[in-house]
PDB file of N, CA and C in Angstrom:
ATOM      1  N   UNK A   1       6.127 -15.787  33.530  1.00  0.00           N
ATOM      2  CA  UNK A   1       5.246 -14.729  33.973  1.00  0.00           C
ATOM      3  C   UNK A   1       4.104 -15.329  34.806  1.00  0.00           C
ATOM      4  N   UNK A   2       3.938 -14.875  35.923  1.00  0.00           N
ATOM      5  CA  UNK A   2       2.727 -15.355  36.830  1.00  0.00           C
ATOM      6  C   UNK A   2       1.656 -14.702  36.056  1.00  0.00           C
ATOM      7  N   UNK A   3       0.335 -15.660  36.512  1.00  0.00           N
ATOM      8  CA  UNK A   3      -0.933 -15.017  36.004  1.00  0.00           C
ATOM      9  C   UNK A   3      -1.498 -14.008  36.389  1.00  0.00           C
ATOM     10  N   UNK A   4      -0.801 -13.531  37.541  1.00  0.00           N
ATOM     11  CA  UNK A   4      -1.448 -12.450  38.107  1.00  0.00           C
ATOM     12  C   UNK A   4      -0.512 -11.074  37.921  1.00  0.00           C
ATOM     13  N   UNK A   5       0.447 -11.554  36.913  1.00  0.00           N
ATOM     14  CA  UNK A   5       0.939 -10.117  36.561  1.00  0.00           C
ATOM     15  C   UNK A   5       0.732  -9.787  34.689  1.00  0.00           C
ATOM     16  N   UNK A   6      -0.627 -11.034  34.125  1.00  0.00           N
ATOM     17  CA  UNK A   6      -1.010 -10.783  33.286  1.00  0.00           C
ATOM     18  C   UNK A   6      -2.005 -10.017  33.272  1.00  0.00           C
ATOM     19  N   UNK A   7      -2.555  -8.876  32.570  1.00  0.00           N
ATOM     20  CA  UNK A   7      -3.497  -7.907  32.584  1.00  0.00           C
ATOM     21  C   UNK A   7      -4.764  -8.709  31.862  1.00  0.00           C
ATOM     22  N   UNK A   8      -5.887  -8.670  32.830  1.00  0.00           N
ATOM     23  CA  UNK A   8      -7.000  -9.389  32.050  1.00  0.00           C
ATOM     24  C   UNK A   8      -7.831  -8.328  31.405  1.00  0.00           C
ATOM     25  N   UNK A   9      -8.462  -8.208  30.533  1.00  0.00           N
ATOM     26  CA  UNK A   9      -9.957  -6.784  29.726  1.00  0.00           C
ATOM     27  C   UNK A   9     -10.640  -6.415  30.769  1.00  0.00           C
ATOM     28  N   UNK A  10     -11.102  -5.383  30.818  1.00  0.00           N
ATOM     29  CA  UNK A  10     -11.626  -4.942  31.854  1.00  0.00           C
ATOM     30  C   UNK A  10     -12.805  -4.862  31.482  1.00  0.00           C
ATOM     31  N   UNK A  11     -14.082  -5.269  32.548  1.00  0.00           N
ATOM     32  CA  UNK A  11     -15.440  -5.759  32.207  1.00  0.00           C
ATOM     33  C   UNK A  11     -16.031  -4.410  32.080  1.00  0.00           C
ATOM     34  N   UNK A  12     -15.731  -3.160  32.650  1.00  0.00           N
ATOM     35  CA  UNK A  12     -16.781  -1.901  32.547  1.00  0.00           C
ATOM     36  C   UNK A  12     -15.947  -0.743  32.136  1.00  0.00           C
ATOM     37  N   UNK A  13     -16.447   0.548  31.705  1.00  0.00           N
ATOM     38  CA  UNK A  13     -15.902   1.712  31.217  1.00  0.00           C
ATOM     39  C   UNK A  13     -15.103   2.040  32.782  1.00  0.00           C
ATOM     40  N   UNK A  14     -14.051   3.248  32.380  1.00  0.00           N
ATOM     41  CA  UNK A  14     -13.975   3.760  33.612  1.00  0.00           C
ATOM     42  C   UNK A  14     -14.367   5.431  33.353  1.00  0.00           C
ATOM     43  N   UNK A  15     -13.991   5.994  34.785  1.00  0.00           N
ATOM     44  CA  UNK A  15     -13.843   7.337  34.693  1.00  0.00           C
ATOM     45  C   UNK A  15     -14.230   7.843  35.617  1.00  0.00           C
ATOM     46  N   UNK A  16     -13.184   9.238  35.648  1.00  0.00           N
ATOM     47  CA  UNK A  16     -12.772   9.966  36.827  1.00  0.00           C
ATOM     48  C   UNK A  16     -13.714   9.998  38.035  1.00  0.00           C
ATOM     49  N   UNK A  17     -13.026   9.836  39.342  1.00  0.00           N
ATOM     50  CA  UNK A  17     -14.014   9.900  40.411  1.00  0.00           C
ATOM     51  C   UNK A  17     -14.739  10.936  40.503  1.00  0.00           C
ATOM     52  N   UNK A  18     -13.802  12.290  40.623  1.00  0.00           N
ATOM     53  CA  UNK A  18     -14.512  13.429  40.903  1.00  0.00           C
ATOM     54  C   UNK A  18     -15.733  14.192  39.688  1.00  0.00           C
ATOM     55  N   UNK A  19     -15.752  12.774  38.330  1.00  0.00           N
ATOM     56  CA  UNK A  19     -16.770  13.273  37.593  1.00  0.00           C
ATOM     57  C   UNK A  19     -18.152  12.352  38.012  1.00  0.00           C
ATOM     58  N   UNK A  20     -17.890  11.507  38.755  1.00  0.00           N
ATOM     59  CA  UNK A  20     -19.168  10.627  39.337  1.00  0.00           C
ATOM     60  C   UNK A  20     -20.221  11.310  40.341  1.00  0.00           C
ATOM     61  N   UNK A  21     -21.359  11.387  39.564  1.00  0.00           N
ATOM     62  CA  UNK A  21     -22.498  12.162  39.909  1.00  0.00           C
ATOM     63  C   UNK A  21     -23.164  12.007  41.540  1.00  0.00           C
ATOM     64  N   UNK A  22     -22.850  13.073  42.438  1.00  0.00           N
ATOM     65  CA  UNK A  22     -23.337  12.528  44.139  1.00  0.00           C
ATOM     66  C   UNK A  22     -24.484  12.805  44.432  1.00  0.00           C
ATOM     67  N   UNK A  23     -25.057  12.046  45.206  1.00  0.00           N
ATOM     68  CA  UNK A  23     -26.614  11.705  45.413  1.00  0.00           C
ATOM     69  C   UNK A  23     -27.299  10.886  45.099  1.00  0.00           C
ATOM     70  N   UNK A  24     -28.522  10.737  45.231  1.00  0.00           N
ATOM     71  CA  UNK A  24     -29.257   9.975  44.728  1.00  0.00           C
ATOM     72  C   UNK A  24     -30.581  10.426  44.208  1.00  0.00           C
ATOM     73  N   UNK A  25     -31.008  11.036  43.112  1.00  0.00           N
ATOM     74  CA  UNK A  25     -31.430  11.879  42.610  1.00  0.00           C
ATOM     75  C   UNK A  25     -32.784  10.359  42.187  1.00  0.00           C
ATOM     76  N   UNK A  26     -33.954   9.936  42.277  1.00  0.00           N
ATOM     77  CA  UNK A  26     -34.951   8.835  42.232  1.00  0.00           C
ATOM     78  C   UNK A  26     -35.508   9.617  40.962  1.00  0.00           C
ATOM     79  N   UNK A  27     -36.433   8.537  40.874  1.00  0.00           N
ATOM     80  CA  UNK A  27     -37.403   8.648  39.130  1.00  0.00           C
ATOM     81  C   UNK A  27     -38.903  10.191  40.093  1.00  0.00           C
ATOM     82  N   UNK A  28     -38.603  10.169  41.226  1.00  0.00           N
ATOM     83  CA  UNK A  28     -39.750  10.831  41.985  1.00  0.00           C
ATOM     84  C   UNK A  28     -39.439  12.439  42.657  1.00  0.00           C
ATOM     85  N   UNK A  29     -38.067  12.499  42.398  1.00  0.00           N
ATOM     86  CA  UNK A  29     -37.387  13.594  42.925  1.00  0.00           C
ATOM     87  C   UNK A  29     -37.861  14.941  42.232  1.00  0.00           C
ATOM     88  N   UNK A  30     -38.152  14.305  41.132  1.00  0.00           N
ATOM     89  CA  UNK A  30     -38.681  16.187  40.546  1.00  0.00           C
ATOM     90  C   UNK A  30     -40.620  16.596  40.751  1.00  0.00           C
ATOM     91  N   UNK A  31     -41.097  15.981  41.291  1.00  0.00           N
ATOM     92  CA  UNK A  31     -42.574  15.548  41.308  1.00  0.00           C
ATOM     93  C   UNK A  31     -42.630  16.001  43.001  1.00  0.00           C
ATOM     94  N   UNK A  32     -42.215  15.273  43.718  1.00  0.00           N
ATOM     95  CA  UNK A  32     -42.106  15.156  45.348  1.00  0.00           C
ATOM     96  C   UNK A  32     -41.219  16.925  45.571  1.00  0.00           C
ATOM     97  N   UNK A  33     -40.226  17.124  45.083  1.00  0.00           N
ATOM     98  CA  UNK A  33     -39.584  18.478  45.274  1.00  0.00           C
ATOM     99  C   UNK A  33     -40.482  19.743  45.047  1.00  0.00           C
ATOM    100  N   UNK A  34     -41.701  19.246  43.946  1.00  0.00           N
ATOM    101  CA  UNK A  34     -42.668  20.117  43.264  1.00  0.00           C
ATOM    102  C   UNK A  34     -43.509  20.486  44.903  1.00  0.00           C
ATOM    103  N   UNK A  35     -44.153  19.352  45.096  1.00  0.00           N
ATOM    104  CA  UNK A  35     -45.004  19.282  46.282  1.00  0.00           C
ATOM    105  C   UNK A  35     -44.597  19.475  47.191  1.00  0.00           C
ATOM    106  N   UNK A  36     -43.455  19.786  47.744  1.00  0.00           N
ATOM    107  CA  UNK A  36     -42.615  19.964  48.928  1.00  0.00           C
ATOM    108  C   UNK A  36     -42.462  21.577  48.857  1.00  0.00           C
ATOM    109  N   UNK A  37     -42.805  21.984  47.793  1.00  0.00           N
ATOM    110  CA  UNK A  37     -42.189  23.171  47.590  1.00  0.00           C
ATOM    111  C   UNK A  37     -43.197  23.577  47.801  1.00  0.00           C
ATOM    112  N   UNK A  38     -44.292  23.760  47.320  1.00  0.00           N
ATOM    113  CA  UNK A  38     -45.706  24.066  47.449  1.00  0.00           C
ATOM    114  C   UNK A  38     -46.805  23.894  48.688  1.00  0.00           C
ATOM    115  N   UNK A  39     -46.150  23.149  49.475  1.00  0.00           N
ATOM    116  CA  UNK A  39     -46.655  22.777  50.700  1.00  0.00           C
ATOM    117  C   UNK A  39     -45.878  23.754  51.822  1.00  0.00           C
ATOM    118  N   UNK A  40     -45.031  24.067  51.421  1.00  0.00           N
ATOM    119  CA  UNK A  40     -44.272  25.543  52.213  1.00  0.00           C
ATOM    120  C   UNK A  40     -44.815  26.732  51.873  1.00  0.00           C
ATOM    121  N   UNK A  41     -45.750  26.551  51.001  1.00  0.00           N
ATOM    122  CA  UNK A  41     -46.017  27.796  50.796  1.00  0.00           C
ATOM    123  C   UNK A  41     -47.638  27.709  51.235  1.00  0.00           C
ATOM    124  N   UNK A  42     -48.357  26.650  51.204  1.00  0.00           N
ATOM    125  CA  UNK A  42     -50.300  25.716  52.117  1.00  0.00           C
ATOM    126  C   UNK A  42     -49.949  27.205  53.110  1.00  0.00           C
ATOM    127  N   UNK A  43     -51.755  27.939  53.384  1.00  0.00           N
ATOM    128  CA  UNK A  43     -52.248  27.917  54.504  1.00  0.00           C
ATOM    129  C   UNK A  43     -52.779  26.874  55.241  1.00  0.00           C
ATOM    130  N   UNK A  44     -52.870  26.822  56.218  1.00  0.00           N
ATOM    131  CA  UNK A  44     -53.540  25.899  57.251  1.00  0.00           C
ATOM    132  C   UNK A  44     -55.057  25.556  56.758  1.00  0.00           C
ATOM    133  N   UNK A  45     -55.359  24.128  56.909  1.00  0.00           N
ATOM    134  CA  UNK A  45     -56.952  24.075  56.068  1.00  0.00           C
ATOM    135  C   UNK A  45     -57.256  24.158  54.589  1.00  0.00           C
ATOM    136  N   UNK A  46     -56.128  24.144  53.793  1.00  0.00           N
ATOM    137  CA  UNK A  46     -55.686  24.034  52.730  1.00  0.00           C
ATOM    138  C   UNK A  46     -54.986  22.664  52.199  1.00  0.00           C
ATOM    139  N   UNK A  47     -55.720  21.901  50.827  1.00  0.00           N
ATOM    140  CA  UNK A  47     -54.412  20.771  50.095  1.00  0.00           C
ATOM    141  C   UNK A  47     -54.445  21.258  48.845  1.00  0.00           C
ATOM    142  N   UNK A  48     -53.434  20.682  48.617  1.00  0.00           N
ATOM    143  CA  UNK A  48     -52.818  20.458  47.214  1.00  0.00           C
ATOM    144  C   UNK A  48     -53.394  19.637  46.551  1.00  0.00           C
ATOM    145  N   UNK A  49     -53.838  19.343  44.738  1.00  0.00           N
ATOM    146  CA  UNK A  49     -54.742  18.768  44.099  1.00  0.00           C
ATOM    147  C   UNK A  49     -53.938  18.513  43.137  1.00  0.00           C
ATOM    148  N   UNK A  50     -53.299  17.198  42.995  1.00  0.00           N
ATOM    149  CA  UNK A  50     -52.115  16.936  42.020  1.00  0.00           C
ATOM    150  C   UNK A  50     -52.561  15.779  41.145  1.00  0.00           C
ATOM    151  N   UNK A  51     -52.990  16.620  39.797  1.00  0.00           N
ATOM    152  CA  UNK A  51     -54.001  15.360  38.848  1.00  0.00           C
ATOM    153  C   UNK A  51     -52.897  13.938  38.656  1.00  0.00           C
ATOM    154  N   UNK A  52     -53.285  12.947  39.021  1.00  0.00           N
ATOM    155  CA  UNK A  52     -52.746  11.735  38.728  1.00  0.00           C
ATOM    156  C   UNK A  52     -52.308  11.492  37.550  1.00  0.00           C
ATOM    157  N   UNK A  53     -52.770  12.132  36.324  1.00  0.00           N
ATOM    158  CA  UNK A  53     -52.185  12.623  34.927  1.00  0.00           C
ATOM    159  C   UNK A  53     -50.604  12.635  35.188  1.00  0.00           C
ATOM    160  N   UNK A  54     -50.352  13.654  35.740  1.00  0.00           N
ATOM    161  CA  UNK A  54     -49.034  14.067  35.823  1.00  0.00           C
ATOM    162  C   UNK A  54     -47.580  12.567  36.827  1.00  0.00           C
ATOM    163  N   UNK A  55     -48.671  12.073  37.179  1.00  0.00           N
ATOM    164  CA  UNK A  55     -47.784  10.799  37.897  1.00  0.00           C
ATOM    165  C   UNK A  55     -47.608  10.049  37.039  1.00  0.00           C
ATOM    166  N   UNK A  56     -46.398   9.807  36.106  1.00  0.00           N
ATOM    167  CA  UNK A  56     -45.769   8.744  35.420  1.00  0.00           C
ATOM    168  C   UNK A  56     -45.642   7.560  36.238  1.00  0.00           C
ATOM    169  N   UNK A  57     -45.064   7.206  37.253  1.00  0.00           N
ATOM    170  CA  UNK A  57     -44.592   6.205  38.332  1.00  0.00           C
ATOM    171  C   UNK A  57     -46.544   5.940  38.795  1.00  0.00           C
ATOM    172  N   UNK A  58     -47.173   6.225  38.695  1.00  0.00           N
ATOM    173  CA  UNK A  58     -47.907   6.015  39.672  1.00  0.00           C
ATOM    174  C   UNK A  58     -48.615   6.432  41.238  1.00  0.00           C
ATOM    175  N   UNK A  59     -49.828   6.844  41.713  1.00  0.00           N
ATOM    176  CA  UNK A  59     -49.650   7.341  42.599  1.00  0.00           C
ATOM    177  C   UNK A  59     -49.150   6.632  43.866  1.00  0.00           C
ATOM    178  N   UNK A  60     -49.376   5.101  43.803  1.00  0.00           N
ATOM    179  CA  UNK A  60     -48.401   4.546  44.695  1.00  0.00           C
ATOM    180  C   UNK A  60     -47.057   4.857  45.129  1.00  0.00           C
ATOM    181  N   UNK A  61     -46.631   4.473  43.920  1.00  0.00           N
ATOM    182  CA  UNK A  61     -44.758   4.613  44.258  1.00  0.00           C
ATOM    183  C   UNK A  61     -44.895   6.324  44.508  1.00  0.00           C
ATOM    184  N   UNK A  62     -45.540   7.707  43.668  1.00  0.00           N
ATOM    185  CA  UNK A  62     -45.480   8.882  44.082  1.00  0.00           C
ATOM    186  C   UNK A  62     -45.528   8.960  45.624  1.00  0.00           C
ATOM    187  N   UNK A  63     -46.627   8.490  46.171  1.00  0.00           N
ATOM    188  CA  UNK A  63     -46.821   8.592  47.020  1.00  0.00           C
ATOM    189  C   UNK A  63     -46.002   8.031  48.606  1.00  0.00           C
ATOM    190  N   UNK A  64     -45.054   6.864  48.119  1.00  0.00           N
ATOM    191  CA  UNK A  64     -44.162   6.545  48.773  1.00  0.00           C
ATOM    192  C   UNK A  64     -42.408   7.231  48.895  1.00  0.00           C
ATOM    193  N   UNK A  65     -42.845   7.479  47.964  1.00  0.00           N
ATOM    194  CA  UNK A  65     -41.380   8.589  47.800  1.00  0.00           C
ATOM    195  C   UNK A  65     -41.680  10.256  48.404  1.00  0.00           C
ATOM    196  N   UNK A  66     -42.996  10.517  48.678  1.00  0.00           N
ATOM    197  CA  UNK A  66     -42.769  11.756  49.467  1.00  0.00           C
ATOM    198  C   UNK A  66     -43.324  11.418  50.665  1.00  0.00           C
ATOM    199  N   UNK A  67     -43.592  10.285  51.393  1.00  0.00           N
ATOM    200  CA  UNK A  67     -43.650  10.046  52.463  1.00  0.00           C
ATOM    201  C   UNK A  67     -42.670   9.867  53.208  1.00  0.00           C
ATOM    202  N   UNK A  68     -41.790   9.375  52.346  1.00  0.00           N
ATOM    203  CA  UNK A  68     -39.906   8.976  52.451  1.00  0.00           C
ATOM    204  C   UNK A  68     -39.888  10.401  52.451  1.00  0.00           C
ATOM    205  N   UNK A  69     -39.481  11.565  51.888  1.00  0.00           N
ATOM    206  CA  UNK A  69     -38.879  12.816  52.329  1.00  0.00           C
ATOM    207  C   UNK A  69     -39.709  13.562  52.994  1.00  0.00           C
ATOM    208  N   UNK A  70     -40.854  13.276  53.206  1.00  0.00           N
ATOM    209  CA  UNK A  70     -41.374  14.094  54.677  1.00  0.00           C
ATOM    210  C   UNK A  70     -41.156  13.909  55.836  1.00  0.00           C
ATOM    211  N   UNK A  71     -41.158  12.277  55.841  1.00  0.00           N
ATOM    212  CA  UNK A  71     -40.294  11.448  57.230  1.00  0.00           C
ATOM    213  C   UNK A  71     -39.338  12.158  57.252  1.00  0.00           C
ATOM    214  N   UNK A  72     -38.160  12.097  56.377  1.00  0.00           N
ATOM    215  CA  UNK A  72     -36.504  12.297  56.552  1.00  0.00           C
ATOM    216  C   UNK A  72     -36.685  13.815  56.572  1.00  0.00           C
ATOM    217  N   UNK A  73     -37.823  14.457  56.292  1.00  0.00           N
ATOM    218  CA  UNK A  73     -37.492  16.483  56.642  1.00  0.00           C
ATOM    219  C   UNK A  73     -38.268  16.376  57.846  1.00  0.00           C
ATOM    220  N   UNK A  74     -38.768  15.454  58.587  1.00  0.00           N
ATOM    221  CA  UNK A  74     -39.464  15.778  59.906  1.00  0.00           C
ATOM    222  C   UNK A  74     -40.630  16.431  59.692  1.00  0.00           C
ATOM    223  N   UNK A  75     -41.282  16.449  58.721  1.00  0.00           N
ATOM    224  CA  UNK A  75     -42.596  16.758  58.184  1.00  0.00           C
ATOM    225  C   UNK A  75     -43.674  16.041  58.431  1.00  0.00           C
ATOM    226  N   UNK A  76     -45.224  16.656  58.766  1.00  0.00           N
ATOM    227  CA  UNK A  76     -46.045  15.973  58.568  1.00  0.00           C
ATOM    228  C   UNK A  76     -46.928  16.119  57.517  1.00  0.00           C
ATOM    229  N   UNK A  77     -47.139  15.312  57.332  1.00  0.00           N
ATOM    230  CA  UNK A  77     -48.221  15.550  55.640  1.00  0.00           C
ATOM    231  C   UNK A  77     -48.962  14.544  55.649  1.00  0.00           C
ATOM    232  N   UNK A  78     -50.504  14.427  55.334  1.00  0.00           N
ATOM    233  CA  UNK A  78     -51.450  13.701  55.093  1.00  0.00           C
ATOM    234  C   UNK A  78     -51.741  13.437  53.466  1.00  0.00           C
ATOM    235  N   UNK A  79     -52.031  12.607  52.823  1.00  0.00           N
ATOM    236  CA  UNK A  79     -52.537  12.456  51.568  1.00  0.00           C
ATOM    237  C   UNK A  79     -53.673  12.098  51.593  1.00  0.00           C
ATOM    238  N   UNK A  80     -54.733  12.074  50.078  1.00  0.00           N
ATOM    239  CA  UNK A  80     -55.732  11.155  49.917  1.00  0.00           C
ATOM    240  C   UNK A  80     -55.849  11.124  48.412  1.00  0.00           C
ATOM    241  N   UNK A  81     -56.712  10.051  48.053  1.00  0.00           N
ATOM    242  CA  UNK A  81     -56.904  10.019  46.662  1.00  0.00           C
ATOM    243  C   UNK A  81     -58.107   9.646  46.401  1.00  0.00           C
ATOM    244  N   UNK A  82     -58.765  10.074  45.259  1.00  0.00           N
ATOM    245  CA  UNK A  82     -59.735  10.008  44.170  1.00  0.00           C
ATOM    246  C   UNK A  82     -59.375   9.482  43.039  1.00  0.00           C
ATOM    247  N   UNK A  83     -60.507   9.117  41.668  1.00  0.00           N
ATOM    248  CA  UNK A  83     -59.969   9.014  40.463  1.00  0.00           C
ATOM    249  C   UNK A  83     -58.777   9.238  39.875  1.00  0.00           C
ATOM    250  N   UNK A  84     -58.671  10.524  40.676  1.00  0.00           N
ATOM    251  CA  UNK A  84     -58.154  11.708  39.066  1.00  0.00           C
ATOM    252  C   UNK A  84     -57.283  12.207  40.183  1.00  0.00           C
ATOM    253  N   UNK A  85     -57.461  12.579  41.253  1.00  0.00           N
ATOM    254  CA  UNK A  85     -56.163  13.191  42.092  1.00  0.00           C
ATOM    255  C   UNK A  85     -55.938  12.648  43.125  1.00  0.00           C
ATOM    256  N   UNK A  86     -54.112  13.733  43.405  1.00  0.00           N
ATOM    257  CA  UNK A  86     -53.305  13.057  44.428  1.00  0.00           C
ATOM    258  C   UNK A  86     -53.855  14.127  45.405  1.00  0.00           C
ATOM    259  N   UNK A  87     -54.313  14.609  46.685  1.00  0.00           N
ATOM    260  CA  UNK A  87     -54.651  15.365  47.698  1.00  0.00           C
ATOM    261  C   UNK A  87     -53.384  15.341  48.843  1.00  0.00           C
ATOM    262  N   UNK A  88     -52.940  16.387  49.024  1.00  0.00           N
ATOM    263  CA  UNK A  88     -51.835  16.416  49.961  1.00  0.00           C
ATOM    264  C   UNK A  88     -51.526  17.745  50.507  1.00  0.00           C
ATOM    265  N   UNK A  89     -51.741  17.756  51.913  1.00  0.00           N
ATOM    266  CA  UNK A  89     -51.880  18.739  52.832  1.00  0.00           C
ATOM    267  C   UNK A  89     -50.971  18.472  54.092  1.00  0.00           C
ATOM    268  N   UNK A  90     -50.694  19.595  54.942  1.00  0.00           N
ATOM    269  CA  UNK A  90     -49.495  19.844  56.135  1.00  0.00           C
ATOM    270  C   UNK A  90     -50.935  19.361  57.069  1.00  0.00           C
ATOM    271  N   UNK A  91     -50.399  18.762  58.019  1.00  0.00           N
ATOM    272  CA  UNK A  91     -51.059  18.037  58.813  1.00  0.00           C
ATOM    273  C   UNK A  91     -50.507  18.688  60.015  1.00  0.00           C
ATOM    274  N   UNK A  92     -51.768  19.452  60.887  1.00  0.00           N
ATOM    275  CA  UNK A  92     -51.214  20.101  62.499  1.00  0.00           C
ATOM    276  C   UNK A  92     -51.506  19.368  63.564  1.00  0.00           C
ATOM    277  N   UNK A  93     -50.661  20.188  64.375  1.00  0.00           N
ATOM    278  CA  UNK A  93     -50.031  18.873  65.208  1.00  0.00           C
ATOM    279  C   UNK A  93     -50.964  18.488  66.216  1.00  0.00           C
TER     280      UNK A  93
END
């Protein structure tokens, strides 16, 4: 018998393709979707006041992950920060 028609253990679980989860769903996706959502709804001259409380990740990494989907929606959005909050407003053109 060649060695290569011996079956070696297989190092990981398997399972079905079409049950493998598509996308890429980040630790920031439900936080950034919040503010995205809410920023469609900003008048002009208006931000959003998002207590840093609520940022598990941080307002760094928060803040890099909806800069990443404002880029990729062709959005403009300005941030700022204080102590205690994240500030984030539609920025005209």
């Amino acid at each position: 018998m060649s060695p290569r028609s011996q079956k070696e253990p297989m190092n990981f679980h398997t399972m079905s393709q079409k049950d493998v989860p598509q996308g890429r769903n980040g630790k920031h996706k439900q936080i950034v979707t919040k503010v995205l959502a809410d920023l469609d709804q900003l008048k002009e001259g208006v931000a959003l006041k998002v207590p840093l409380a609520e940022l598990a990740e941080g307002k760094e990494r928060v803040r890099a992950a909806l800069n990443r989907a404002t880029r990729k929606g062709g959005r403009n959005v300005a941030t700022a920060t204080d102590a205690n909050y994240l500030y984030v407003w539609n920025q005209t053109q």
